[in-house]
C-alpha atoms as a PDB file:
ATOM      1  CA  UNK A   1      -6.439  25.854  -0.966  1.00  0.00           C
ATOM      2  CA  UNK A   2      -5.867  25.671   2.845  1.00  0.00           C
ATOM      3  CA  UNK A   3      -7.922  28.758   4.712  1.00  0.00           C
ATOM      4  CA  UNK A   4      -7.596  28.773   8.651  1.00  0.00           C
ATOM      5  CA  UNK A   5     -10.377  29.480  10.683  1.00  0.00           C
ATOM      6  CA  UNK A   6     -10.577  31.394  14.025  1.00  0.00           C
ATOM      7  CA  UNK A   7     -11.192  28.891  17.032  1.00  0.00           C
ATOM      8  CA  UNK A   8     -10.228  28.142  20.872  1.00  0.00           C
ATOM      9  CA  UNK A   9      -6.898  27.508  20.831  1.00  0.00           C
ATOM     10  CA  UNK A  10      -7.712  23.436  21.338  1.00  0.00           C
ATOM     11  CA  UNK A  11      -9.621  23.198  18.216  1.00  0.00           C
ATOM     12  CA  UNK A  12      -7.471  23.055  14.762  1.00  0.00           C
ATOM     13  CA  UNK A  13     -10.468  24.618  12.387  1.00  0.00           C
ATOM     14  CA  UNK A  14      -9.396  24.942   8.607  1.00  0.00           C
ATOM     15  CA  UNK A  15     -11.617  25.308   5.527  1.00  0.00           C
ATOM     16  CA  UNK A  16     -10.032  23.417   2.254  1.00  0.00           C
ATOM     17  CA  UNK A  17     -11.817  24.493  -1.071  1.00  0.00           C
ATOM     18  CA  UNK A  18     -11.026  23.996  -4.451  1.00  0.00           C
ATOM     19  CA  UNK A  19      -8.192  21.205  -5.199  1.00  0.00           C
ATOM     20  CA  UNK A  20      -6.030  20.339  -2.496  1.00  0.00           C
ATOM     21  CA  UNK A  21      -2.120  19.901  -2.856  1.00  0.00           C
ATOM     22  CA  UNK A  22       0.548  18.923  -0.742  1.00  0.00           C
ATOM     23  CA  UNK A  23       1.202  22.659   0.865  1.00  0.00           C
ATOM     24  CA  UNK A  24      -1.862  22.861   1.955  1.00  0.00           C
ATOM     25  CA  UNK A  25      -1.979  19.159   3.780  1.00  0.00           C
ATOM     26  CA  UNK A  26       1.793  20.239   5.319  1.00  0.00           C
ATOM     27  CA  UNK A  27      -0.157  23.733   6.633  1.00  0.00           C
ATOM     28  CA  UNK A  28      -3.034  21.746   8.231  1.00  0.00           C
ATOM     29  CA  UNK A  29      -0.362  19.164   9.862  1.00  0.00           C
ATOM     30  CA  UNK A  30       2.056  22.384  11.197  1.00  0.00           C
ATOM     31  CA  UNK A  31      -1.439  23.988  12.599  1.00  0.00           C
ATOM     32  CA  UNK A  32      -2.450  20.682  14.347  1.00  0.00           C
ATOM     33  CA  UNK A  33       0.833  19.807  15.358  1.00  0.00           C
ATOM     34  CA  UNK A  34       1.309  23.182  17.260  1.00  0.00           C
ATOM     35  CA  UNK A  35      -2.188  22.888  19.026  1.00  0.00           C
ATOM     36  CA  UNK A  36      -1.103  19.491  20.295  1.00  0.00           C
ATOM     37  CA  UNK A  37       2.105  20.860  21.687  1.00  0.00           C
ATOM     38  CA  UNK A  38       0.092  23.099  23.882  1.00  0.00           C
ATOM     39  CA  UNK A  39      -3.098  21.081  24.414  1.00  0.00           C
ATOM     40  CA  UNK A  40      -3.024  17.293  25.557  1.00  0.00           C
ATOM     41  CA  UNK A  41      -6.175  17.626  23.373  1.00  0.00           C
ATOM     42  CA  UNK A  42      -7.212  18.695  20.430  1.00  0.00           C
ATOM     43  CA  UNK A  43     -10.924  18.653  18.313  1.00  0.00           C
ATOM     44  CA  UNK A  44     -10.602  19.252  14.326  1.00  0.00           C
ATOM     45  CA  UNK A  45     -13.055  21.344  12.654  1.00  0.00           C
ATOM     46  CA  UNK A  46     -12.343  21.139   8.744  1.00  0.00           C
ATOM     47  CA  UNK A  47     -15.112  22.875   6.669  1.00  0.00           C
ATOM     48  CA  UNK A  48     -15.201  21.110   3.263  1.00  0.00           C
ATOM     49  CA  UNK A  49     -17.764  22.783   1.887  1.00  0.00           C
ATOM     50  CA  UNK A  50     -15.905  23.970  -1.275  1.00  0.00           C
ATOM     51  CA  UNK A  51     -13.892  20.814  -1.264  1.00  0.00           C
ATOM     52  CA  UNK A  52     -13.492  19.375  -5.267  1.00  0.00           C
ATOM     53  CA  UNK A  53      -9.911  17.089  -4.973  1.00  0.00           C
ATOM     54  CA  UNK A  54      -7.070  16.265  -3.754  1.00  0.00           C
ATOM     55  CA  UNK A  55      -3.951  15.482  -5.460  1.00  0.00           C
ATOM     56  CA  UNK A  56      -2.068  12.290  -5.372  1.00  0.00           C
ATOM     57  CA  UNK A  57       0.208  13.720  -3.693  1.00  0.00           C
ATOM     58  CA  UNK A  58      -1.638  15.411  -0.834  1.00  0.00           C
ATOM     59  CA  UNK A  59      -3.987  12.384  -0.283  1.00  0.00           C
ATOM     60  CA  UNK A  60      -0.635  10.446   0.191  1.00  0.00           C
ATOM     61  CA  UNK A  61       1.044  12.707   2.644  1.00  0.00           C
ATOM     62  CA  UNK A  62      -2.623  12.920   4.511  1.00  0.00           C
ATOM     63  CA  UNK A  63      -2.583   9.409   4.889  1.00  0.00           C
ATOM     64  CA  UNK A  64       0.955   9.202   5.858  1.00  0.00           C
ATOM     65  CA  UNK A  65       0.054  11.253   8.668  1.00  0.00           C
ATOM     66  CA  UNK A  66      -3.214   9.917   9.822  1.00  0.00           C
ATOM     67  CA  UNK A  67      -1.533   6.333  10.144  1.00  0.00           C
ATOM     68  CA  UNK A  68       1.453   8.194  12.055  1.00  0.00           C
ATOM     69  CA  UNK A  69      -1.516   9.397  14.490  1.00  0.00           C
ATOM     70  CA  UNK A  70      -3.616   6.130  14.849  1.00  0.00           C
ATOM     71  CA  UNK A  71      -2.058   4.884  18.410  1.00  0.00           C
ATOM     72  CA  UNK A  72      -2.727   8.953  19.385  1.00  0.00           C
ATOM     73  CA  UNK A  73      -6.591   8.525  18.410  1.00  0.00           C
ATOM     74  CA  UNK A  74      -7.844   9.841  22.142  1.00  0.00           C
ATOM     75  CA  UNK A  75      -6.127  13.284  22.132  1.00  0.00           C
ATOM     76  CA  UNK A  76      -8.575  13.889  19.501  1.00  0.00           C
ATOM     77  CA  UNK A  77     -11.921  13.625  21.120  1.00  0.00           C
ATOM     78  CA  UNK A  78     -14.014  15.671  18.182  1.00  0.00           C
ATOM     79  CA  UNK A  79     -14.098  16.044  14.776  1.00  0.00           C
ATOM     80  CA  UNK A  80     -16.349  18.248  12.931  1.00  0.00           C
ATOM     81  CA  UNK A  81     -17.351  18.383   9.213  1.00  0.00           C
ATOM     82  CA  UNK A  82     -18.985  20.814   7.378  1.00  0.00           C
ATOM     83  CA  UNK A  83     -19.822  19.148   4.377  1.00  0.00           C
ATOM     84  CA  UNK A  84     -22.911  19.809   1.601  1.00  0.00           C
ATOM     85  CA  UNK A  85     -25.452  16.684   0.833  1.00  0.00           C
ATOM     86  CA  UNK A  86     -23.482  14.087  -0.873  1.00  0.00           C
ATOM     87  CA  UNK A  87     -21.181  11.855  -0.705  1.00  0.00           C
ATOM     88  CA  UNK A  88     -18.667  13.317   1.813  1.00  0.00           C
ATOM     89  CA  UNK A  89     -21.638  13.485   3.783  1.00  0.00           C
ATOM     90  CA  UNK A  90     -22.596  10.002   3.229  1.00  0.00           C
ATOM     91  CA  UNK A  91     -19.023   8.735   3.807  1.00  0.00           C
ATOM     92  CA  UNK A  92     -18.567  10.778   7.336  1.00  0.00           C
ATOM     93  CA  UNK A  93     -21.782   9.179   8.977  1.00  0.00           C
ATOM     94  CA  UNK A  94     -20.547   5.494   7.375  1.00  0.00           C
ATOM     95  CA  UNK A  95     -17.307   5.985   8.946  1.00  0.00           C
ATOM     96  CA  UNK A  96     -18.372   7.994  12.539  1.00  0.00           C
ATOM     97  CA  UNK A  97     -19.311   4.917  14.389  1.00  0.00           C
ATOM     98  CA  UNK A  98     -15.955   2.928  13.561  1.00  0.00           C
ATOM     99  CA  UNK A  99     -13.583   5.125  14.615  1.00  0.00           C
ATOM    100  CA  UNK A 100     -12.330   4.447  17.718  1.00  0.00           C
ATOM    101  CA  UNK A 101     -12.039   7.112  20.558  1.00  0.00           C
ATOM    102  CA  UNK A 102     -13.512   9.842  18.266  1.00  0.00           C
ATOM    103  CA  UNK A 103     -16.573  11.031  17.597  1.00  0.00           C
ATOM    104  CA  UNK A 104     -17.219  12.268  14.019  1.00  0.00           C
ATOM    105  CA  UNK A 105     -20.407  14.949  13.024  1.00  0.00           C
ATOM    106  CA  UNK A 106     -20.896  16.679  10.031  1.00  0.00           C
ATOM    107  CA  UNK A 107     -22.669  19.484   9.989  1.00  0.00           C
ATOM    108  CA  UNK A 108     -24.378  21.101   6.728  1.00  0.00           C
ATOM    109  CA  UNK A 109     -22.355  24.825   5.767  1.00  0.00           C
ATOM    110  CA  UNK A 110     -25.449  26.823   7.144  1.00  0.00           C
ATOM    111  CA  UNK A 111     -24.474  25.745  11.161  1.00  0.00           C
ATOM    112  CA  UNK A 112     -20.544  26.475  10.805  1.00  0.00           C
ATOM    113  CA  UNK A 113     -20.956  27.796  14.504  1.00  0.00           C
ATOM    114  CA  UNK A 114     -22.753  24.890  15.591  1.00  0.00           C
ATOM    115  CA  UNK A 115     -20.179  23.004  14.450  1.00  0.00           C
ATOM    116  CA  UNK A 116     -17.407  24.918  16.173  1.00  0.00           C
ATOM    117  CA  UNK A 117     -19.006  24.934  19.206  1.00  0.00           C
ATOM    118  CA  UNK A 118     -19.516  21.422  19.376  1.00  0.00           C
ATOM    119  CA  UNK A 119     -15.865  20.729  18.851  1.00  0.00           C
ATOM    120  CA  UNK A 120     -14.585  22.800  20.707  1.00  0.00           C
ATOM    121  CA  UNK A 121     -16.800  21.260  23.827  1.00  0.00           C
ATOM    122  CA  UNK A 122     -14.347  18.637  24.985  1.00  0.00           C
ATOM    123  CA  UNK A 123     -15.945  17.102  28.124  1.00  0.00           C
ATOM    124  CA  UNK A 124     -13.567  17.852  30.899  1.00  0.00           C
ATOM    125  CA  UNK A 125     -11.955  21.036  29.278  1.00  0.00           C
ATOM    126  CA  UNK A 126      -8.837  20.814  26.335  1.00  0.00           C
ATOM    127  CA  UNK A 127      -6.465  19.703  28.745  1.00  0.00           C
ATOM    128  CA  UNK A 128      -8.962  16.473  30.065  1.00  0.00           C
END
């Protein structure tokens, strides 16, 4: 399940919990999509606290649309994670310092505000 958070208008902040399916991946993209045609750009703040899986399915269309995004990389200075120890923790710091043009932090559930506010700090304002 796809839950959307309140944040700044520039920051696209969704919790996913349980197992996630296509409709929920299609939700994230329309939310992200709309922020970007308003802001030249946008930080992500995805809470995966109460992540389990991800279909087929949904991990394919996620993909799709990552790949779609890769020559866009700098309109999306911040991401934030809220993730639990483990190994979406382990896999977000092993994959921070290769991503070009964004920087990647996961946070642990307890500083959800922390983590908001850090993303939606975009040196130079949304519109930078």
């Amino acid at each position: 399940m796809m839950t959307l958070l309140p944040a700044p208008e520039h920051v696209c902040a969704f919790a996913l919990s349980g197992t996630i399916e296509p409709d929920d991946i299609e939700r994230v993209i329309a939310n992200l999509e709309l922020r970007l045609s308003r802001h030249e750009k946008v930080s992500v703040l995805a809470d995966l606290s109460a992540f389990e899986e991800m279909t087929l399915a949904a991990a394919w269309r996620d993909a799709r649309y990552g790949f779609g995004k890769l020559w866009e990389l700098r309109r999306f200075p911040r991401e934030a994670l809220i993730v639990g120890p483990g190994w979406l923790d382990r896999t977000t710091r092993f994959f921070a310092p290769v991503v070009p043009f964004v920087e990647i932090r996961s946070f642990p559930p307890a500083q959800r505000e922390a983590a908001l506010a850090w993303a939606a700090d975009i040196e130079g304002g949304p519109n930078a």
